[in-house]
N, C-alpha and C. Protein backbone atom coordinates (compact mmCIF):
# COMPACT_ATOMS: atom_id res chain seq x y z
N UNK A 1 6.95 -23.88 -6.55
CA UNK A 1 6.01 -22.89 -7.02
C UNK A 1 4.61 -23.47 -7.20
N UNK A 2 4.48 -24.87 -7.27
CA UNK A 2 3.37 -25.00 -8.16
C UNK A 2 2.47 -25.37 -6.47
N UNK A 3 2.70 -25.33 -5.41
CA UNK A 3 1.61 -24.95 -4.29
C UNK A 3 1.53 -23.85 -3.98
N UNK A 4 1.47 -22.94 -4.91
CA UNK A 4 1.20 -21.27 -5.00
C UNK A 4 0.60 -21.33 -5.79
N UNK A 5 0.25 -22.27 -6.47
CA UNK A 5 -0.84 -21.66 -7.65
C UNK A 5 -2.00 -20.48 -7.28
N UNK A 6 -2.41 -20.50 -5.88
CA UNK A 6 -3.58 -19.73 -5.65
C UNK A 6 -2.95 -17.82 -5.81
N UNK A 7 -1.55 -17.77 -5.93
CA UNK A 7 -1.67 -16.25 -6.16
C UNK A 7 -2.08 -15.96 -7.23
N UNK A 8 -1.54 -16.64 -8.07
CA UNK A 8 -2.29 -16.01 -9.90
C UNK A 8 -3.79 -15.57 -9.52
N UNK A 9 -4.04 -16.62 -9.05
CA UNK A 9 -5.20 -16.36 -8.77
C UNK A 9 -6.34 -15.27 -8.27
N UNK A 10 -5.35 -15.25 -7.40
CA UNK A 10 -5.55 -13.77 -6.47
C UNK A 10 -4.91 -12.67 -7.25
N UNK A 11 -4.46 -12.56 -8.00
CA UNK A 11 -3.62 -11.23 -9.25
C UNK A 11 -5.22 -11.25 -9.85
N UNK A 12 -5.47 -12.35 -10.24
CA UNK A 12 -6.11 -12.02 -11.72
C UNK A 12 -8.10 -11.48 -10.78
N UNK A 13 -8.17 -11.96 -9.26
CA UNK A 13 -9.75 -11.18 -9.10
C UNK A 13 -9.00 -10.19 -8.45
N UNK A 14 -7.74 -9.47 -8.05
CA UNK A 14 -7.72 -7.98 -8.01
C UNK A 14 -7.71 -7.09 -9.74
N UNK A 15 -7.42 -7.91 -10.49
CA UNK A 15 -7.52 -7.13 -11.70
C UNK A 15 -8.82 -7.18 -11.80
N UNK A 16 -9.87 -7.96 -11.78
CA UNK A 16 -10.89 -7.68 -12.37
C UNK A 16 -11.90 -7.06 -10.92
N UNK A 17 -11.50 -7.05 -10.02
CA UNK A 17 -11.90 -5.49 -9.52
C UNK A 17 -11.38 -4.04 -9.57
N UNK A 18 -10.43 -4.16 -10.03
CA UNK A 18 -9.94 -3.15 -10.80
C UNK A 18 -10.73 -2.44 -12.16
N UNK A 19 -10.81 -3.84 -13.10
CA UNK A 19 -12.10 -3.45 -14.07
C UNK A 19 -13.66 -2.98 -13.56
N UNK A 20 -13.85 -3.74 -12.58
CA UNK A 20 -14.90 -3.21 -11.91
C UNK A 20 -15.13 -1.60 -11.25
N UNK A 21 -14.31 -1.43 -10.58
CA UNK A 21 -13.85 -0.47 -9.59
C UNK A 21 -14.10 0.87 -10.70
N UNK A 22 -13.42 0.57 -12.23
CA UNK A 22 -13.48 1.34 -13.22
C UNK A 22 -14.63 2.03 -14.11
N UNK A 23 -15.62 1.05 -13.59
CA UNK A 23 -17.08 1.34 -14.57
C UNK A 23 -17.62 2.61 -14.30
N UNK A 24 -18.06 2.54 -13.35
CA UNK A 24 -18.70 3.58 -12.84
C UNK A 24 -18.14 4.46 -11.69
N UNK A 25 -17.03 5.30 -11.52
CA UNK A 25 -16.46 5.69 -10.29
C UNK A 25 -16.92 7.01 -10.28
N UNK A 26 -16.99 7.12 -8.62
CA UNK A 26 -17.26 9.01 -8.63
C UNK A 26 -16.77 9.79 -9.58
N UNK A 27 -15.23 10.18 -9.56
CA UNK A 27 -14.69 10.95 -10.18
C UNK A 27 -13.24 10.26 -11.36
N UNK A 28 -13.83 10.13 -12.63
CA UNK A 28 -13.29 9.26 -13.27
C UNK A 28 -11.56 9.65 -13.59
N UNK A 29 -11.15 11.00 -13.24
CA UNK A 29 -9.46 11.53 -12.66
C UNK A 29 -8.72 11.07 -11.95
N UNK A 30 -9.86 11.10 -10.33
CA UNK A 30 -9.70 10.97 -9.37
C UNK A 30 -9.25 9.15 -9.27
N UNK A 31 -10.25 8.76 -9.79
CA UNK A 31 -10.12 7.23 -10.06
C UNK A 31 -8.48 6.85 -10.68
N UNK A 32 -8.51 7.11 -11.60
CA UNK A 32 -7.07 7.14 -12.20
C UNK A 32 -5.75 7.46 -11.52
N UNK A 33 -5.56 8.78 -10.67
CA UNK A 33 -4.60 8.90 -9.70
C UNK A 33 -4.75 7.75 -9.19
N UNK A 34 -5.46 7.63 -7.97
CA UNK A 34 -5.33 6.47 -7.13
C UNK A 34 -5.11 5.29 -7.26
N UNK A 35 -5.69 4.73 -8.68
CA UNK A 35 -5.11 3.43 -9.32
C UNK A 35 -3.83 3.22 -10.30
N UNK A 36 -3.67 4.49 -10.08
CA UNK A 36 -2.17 4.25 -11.00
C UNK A 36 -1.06 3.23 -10.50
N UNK A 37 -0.90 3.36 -9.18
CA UNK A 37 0.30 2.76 -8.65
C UNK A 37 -0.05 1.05 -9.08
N UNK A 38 -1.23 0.50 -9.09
CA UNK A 38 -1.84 -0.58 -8.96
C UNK A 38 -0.93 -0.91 -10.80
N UNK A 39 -1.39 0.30 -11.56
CA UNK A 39 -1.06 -0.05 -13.17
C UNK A 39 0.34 -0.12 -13.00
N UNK A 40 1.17 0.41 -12.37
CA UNK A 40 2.50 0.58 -12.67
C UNK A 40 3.19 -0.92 -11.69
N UNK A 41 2.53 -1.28 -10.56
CA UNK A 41 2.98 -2.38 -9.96
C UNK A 41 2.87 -3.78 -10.49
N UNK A 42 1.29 -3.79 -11.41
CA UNK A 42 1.07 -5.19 -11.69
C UNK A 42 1.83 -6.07 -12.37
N UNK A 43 2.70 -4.99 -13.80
CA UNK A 43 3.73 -5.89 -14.69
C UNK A 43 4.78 -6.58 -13.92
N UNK A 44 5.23 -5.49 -12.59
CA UNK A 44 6.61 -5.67 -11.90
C UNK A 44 6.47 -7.33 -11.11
N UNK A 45 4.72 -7.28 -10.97
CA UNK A 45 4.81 -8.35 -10.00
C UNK A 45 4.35 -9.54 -10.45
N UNK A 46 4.00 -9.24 -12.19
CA UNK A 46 3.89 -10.18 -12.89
C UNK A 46 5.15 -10.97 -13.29
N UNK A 47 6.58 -10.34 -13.36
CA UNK A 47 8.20 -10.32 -13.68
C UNK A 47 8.54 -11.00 -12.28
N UNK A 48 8.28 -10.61 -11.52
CA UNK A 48 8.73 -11.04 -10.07
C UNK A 48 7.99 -12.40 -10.10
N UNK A 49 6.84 -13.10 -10.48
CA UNK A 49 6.61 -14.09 -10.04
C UNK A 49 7.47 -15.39 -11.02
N UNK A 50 7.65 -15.20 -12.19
CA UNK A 50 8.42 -15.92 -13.08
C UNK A 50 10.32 -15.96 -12.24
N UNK A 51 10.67 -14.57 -11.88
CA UNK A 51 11.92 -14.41 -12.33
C UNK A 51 12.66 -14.25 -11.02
N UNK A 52 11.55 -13.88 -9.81
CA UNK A 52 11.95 -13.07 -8.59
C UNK A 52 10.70 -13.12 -7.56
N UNK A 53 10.70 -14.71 -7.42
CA UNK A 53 8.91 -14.87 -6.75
C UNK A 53 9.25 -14.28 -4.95
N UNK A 54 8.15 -13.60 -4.86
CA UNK A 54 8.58 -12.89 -3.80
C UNK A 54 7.30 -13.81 -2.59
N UNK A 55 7.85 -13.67 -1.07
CA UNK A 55 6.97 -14.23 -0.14
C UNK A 55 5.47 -14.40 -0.05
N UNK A 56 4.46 -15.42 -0.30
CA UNK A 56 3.03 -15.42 -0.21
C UNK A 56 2.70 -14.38 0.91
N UNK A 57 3.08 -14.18 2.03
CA UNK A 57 3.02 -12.85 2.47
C UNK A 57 2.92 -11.46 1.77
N UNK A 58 4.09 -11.18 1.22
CA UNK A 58 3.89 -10.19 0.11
C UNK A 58 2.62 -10.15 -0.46
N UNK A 59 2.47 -11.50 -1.71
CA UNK A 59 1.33 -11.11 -2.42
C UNK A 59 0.15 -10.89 -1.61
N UNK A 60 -0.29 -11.35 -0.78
CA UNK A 60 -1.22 -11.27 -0.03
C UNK A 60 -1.84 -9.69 0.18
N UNK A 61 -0.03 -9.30 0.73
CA UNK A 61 -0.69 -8.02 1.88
C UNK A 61 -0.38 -7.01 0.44
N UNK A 62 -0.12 -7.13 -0.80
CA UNK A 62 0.19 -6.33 -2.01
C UNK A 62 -1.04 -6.61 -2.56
N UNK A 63 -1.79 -7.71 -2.45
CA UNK A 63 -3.69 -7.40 -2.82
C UNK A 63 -4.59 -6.85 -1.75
N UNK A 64 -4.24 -7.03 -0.40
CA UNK A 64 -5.05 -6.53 0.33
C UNK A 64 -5.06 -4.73 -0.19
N UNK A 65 -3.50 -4.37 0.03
CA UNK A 65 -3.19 -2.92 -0.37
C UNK A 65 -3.92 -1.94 -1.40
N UNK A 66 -3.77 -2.94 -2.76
CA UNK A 66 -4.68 -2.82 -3.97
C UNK A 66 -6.04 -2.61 -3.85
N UNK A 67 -6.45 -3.90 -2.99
CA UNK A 67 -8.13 -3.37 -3.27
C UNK A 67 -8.81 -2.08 -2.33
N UNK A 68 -8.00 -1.53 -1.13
CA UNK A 68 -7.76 -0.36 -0.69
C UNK A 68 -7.84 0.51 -1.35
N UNK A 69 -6.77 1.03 -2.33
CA UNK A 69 -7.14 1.73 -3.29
C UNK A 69 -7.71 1.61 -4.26
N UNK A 70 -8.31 0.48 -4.50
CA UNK A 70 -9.80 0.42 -5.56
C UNK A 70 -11.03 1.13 -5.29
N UNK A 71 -11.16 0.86 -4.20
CA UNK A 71 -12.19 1.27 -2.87
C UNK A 71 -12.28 2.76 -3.11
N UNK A 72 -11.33 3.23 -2.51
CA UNK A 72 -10.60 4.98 -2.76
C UNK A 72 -11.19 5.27 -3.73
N UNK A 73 -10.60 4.96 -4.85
CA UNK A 73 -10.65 5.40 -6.10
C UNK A 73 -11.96 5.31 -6.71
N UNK A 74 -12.44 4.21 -6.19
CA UNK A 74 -13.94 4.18 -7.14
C UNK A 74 -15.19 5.13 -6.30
N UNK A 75 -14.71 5.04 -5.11
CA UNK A 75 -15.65 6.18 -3.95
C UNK A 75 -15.14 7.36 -3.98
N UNK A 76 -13.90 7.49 -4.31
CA UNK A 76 -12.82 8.90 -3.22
C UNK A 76 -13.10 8.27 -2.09
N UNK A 77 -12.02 8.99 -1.27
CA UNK A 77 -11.61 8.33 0.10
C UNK A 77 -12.40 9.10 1.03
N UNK A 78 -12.79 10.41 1.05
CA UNK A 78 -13.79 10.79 1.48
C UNK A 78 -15.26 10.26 1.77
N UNK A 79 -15.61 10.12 0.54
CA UNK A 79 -17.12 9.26 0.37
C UNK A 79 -17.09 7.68 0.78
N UNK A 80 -15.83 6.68 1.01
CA UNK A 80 -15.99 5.27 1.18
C UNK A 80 -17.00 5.35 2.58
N UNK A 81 -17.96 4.03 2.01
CA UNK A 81 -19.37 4.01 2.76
C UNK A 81 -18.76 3.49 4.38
N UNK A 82 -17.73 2.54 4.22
CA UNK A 82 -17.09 2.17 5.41
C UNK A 82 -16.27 2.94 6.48
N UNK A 83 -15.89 3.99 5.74
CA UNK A 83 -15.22 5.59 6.46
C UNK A 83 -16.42 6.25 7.15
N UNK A 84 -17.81 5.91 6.19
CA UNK A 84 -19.01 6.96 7.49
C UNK A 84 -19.29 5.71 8.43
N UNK A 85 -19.14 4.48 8.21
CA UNK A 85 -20.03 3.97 9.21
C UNK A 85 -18.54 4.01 10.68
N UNK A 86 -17.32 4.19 10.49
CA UNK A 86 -16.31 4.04 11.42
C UNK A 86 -16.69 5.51 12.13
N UNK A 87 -16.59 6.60 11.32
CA UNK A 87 -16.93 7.73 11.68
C UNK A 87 -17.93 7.96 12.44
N UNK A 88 -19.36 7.36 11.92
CA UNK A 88 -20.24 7.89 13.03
C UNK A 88 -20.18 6.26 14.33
N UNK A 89 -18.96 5.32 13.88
CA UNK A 89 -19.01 4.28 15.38
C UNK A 89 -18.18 5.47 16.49
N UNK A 90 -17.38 6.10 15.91
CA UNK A 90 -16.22 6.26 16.71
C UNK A 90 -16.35 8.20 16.98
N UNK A 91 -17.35 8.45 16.21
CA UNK A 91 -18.17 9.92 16.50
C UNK A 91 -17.13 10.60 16.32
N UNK A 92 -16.27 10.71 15.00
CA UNK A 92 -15.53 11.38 14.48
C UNK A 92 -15.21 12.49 14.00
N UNK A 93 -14.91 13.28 13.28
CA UNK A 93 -15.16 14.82 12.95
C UNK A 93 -15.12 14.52 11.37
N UNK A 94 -14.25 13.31 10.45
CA UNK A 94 -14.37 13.48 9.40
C UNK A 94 -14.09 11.73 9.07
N UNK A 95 -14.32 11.76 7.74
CA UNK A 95 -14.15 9.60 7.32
C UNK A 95 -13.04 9.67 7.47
N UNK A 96 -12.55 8.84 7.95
CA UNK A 96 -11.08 8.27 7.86
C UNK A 96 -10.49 7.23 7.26
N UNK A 97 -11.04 7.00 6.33
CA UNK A 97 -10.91 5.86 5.62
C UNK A 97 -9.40 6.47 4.96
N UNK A 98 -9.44 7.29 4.53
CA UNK A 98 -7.56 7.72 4.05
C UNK A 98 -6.69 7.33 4.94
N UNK A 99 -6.94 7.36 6.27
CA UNK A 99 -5.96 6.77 7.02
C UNK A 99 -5.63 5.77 6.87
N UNK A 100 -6.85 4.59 6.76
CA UNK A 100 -6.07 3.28 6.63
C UNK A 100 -5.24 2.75 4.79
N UNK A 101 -5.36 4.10 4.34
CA UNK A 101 -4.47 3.64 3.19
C UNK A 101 -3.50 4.07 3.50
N UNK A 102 -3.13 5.27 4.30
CA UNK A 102 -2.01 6.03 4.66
C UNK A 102 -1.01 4.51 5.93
N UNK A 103 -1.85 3.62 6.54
CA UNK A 103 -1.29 2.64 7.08
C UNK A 103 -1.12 1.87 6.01
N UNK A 104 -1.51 1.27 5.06
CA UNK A 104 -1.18 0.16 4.55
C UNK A 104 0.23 1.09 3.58
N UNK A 105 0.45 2.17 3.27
CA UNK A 105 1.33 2.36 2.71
C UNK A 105 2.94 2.54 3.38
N UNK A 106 2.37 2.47 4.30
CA UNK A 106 3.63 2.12 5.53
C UNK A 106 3.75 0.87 5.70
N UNK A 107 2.74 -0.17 5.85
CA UNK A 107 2.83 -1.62 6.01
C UNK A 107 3.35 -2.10 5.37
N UNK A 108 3.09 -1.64 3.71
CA UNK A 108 3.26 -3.13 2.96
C UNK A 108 4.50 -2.95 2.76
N UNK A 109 5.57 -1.35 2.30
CA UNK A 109 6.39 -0.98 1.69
C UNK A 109 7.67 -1.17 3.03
N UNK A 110 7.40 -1.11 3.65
CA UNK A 110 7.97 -1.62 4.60
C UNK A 110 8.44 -3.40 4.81
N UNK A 111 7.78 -4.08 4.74
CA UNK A 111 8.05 -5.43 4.46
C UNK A 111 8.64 -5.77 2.92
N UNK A 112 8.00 -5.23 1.86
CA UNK A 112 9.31 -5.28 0.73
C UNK A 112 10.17 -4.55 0.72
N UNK A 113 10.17 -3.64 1.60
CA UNK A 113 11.74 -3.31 1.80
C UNK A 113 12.72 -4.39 2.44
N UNK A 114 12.10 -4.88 3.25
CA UNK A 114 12.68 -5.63 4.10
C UNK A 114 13.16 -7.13 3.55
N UNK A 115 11.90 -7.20 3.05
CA UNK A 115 12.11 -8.45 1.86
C UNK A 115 13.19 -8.81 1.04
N UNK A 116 13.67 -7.38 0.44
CA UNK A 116 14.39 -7.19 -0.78
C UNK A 116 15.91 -7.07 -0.10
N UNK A 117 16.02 -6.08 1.13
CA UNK A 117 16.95 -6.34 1.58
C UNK A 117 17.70 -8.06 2.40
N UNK A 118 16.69 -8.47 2.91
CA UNK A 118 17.67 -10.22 2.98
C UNK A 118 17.47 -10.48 1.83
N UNK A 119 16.47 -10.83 0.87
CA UNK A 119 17.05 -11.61 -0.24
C UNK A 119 18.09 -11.40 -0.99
N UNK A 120 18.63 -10.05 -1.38
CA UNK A 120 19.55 -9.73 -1.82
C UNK A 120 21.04 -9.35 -0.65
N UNK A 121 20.54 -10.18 -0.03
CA UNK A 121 21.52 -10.08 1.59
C UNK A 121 22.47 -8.41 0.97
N UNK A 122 21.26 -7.35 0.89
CA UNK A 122 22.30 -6.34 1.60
C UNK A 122 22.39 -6.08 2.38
N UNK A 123 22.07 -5.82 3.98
CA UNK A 123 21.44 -5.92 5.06
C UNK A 123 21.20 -7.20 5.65
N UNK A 124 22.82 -7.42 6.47
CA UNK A 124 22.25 -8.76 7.51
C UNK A 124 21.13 -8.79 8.46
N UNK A 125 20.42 -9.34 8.89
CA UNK A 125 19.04 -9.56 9.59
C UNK A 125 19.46 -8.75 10.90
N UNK A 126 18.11 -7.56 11.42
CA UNK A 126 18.92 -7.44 12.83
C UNK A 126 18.04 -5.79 12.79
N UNK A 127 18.55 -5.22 13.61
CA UNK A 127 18.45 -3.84 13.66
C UNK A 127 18.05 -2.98 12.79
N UNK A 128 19.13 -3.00 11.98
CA UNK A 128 19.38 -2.07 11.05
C UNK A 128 18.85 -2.40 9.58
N UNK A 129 18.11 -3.56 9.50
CA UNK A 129 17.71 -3.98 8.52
C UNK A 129 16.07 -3.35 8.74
N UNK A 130 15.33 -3.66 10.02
CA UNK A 130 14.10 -3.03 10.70
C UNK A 130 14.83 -1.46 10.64
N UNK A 131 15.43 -1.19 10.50
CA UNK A 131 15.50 0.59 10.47
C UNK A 131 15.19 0.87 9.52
N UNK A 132 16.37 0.38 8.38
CA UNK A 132 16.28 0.71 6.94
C UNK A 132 14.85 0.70 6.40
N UNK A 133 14.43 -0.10 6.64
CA UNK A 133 12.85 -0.76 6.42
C UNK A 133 11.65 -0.07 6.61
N UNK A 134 11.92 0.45 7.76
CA UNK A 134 10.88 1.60 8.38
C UNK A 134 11.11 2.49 7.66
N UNK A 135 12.76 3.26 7.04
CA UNK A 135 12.64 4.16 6.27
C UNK A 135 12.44 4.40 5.46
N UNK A 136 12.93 3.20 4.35
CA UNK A 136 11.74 3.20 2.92
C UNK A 136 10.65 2.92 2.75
N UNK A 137 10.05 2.78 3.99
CA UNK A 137 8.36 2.77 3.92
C UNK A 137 7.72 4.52 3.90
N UNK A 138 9.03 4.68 4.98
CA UNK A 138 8.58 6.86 5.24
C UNK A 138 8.70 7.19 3.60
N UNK A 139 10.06 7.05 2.84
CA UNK A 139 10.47 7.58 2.12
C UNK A 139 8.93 7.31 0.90
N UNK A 140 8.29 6.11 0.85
CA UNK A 140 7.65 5.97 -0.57
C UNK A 140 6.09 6.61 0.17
N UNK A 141 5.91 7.19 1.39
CA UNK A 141 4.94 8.06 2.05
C UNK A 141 5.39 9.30 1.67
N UNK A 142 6.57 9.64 2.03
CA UNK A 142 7.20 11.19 1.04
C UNK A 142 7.18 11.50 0.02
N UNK A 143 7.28 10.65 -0.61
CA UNK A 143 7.15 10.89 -2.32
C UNK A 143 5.52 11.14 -2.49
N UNK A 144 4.40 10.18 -1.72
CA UNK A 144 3.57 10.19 -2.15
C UNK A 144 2.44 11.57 -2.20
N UNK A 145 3.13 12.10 -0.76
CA UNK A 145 2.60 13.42 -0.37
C UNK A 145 3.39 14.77 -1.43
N UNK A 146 4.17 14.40 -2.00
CA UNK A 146 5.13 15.10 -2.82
C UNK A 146 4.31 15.41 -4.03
N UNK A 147 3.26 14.12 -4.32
CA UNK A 147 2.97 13.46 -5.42
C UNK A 147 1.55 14.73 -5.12
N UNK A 148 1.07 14.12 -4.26
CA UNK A 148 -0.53 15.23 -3.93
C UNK A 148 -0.30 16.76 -3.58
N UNK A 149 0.97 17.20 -3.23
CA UNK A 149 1.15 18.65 -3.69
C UNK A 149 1.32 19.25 -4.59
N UNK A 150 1.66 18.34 -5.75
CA UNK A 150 2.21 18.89 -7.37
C UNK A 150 0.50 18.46 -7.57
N UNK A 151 -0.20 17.60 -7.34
CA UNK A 151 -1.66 17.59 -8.01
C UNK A 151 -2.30 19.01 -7.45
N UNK A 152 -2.13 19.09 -5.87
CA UNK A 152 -2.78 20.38 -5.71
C UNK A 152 -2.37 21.66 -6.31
N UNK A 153 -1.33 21.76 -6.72
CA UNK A 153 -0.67 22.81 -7.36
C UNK A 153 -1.27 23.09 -8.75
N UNK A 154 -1.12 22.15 -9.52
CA UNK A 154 -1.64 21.75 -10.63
C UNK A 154 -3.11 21.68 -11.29
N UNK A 155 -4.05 20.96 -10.05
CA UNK A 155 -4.83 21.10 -10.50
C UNK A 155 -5.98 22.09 -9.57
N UNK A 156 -5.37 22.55 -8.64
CA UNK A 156 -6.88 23.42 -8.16
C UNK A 156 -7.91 22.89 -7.14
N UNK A 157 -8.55 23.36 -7.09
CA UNK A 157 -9.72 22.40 -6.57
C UNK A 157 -9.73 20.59 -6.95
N UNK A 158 -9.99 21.30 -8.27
CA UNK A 158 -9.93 19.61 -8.86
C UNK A 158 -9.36 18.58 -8.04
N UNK A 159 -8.22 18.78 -7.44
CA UNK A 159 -7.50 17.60 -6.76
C UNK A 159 -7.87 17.42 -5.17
N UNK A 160 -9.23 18.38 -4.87
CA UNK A 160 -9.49 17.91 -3.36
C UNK A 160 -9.99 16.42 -3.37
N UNK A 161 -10.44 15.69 -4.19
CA UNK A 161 -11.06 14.70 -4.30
C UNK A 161 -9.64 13.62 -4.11
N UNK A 162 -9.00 13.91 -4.65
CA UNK A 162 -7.92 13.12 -4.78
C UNK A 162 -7.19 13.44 -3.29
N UNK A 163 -6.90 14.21 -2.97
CA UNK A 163 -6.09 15.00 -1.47
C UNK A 163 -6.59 14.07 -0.46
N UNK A 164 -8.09 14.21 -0.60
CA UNK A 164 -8.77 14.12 0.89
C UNK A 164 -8.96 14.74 1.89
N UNK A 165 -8.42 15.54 2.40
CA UNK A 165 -7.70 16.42 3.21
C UNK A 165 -9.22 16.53 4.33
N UNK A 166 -10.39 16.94 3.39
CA UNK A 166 -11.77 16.86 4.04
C UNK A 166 -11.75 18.16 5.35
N UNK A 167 -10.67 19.30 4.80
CA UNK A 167 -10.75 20.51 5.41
C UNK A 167 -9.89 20.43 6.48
N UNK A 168 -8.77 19.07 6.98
CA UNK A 168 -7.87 19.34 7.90
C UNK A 168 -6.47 19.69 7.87
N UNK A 169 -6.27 20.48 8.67
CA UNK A 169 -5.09 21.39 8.14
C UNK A 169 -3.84 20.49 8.22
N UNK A 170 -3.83 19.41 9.22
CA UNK A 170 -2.66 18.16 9.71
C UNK A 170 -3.12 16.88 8.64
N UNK A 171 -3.71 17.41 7.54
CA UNK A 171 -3.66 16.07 6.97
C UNK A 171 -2.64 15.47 6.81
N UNK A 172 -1.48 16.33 6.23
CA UNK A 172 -0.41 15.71 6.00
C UNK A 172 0.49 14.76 6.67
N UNK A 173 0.34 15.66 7.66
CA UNK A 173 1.40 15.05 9.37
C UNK A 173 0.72 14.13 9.80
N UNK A 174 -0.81 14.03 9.84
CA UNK A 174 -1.29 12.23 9.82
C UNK A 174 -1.34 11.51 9.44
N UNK A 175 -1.22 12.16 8.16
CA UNK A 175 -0.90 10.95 6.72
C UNK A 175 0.23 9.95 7.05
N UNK A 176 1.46 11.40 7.56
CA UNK A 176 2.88 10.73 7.57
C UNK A 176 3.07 9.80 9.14
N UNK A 177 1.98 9.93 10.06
CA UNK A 177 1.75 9.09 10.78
C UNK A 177 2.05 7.66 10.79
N UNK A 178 0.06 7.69 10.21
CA UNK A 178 -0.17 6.60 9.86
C UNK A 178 1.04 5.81 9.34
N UNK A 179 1.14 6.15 8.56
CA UNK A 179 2.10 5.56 7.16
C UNK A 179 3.84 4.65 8.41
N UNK A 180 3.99 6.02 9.43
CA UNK A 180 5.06 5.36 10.36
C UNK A 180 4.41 4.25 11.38
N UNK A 181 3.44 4.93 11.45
CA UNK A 181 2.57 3.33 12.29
C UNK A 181 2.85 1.78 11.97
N UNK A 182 2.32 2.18 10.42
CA UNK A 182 2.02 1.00 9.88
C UNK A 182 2.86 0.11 9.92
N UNK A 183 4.26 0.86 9.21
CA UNK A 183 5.58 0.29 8.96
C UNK A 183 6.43 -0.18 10.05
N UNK A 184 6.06 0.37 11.76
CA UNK A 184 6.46 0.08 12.95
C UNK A 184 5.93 -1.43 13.37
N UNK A 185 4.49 -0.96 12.88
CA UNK A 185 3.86 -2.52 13.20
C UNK A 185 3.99 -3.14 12.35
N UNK A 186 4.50 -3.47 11.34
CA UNK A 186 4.74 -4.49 10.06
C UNK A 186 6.00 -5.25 10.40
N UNK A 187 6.76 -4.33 10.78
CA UNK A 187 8.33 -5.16 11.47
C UNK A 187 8.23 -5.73 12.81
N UNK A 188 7.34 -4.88 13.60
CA UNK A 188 7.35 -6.05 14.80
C UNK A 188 6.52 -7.05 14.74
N UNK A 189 5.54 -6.97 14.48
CA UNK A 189 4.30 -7.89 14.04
C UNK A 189 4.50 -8.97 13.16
N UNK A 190 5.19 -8.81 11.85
CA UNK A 190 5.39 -9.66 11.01
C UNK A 190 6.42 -10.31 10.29
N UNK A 191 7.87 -9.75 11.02
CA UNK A 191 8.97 -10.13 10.56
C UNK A 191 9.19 -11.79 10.44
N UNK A 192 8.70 -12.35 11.86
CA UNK A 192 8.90 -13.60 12.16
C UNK A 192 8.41 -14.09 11.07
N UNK A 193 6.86 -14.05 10.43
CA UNK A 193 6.44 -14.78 9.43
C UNK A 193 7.11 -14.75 8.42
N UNK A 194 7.53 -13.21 7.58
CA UNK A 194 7.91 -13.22 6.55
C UNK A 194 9.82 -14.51 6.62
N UNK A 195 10.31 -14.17 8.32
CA UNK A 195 11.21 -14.99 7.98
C UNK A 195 11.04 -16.62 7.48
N UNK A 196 10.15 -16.92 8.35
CA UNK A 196 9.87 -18.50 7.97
C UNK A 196 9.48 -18.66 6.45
N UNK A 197 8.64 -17.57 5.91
CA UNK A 197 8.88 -18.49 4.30
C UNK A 197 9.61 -17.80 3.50
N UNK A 198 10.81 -16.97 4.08
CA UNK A 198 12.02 -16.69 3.29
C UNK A 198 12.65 -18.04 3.53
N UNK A 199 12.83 -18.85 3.99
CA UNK A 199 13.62 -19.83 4.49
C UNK A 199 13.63 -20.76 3.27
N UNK A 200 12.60 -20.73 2.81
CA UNK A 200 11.84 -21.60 1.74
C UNK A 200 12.66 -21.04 0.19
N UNK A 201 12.65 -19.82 0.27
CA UNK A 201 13.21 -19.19 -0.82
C UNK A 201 14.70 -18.85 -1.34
N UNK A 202 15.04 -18.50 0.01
CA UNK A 202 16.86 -18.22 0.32
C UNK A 202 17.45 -19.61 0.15
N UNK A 203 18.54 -19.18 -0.92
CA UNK A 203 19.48 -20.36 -1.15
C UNK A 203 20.49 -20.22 0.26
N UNK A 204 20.95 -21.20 1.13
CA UNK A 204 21.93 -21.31 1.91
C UNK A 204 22.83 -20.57 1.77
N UNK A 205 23.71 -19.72 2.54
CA UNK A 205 24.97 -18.93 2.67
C UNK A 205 25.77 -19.96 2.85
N UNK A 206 26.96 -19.79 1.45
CA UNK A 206 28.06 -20.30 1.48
C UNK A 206 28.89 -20.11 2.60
């Protein structure tokens, strides 16, 4: 553990862009949805590093994820300054900056799925472990869209900020895209790595 010291590290300047992210945000609601998951993940992965240290991969692509939705949250995903400048590179109809959270939420959840399944060898390595994997990445994209229909329900207008939607009627079905994209390319793209420093972690099979 102790040539990992640099994740603490990396925990503790996503928290304090988090504090940052918090000062002054567009819509101080809006802010809150989007960073919630960040509040509800940090203890888990504070427990996990003592008790259940998970792949420097992980933490990595679990801060990249985070400051994604800092971004979001402190702009709305609509307004991120980097969504107009892609938009007017790529002469777009609307920012798309929601998309690439809608990918990283397929990416990352996808590799701790995958994660969790060899370490806890339920799922021998193979196929069906990349299936499973892909599907609890869909499944925590389902919930999430589950999550922004009870806000739209709930709150009205109020929650376009939070939605994004930015007037398209397929937001959803791109959302749920992306999100399968991501998680497609996370298993082919990155399995190999995450295996090599599971290797490091996995006690030998008796």
């Amino acid at each position: 553990m102790t040539e990992r010291k640099w994740i603490p590290v990396l925990g503790v300047g996503v928290l304090g862009l988090l504090v940052l992210s918090g000062l002054h945000p567009h819509e101080r609601g809006t802010w809150l949805m989007e960073v919630a998951p960040i509040l509800i993940a940090a203890p888990l992965l504070v427990w996990s590093w003592f008790r259940f240290p998970l792949t420097s991969l992980l933490y990595v692509l679990i801060a990249l994820h985070a400051i994604i939705l800092l971004v979001g949250g402190a702009y709305t995903y609509a307004r991120v300054p980097l969504g107009f400048w892609v938009q007017n590179a790529l002469e777009l109809s609307r920012n798309p900056y929601d998309k690439l959270g809608h990918f990283a939420q397929g990416f990352v959840p996808a590799l701790i799925a995958r994660e969790l399944f060899l370490r806890k060898r339920i799922v021998r390595p193979g196929a069906w472990t990349a299936l499973l994997s892909i599907a609890i990445a869909l499944s925590v994209s389902l919930v999430y869209e589950l999550i922004e229909w009870g806000a739209a329900l709930a709150l009205g207008q109020g929650a376009e900020a939070f939605l994004g939607t930015q007037g398209d009627p397929w937001d959803t079905q791109s959302d749920m895209g992306m999100a399968t994209l991501g998680a497609v390319v996370a298993i082919l793209g990155f399995a190999r790595i995450q295996d090599r420093q599971l290797e490091r972690l996995l006690p030998p099979e008796s």
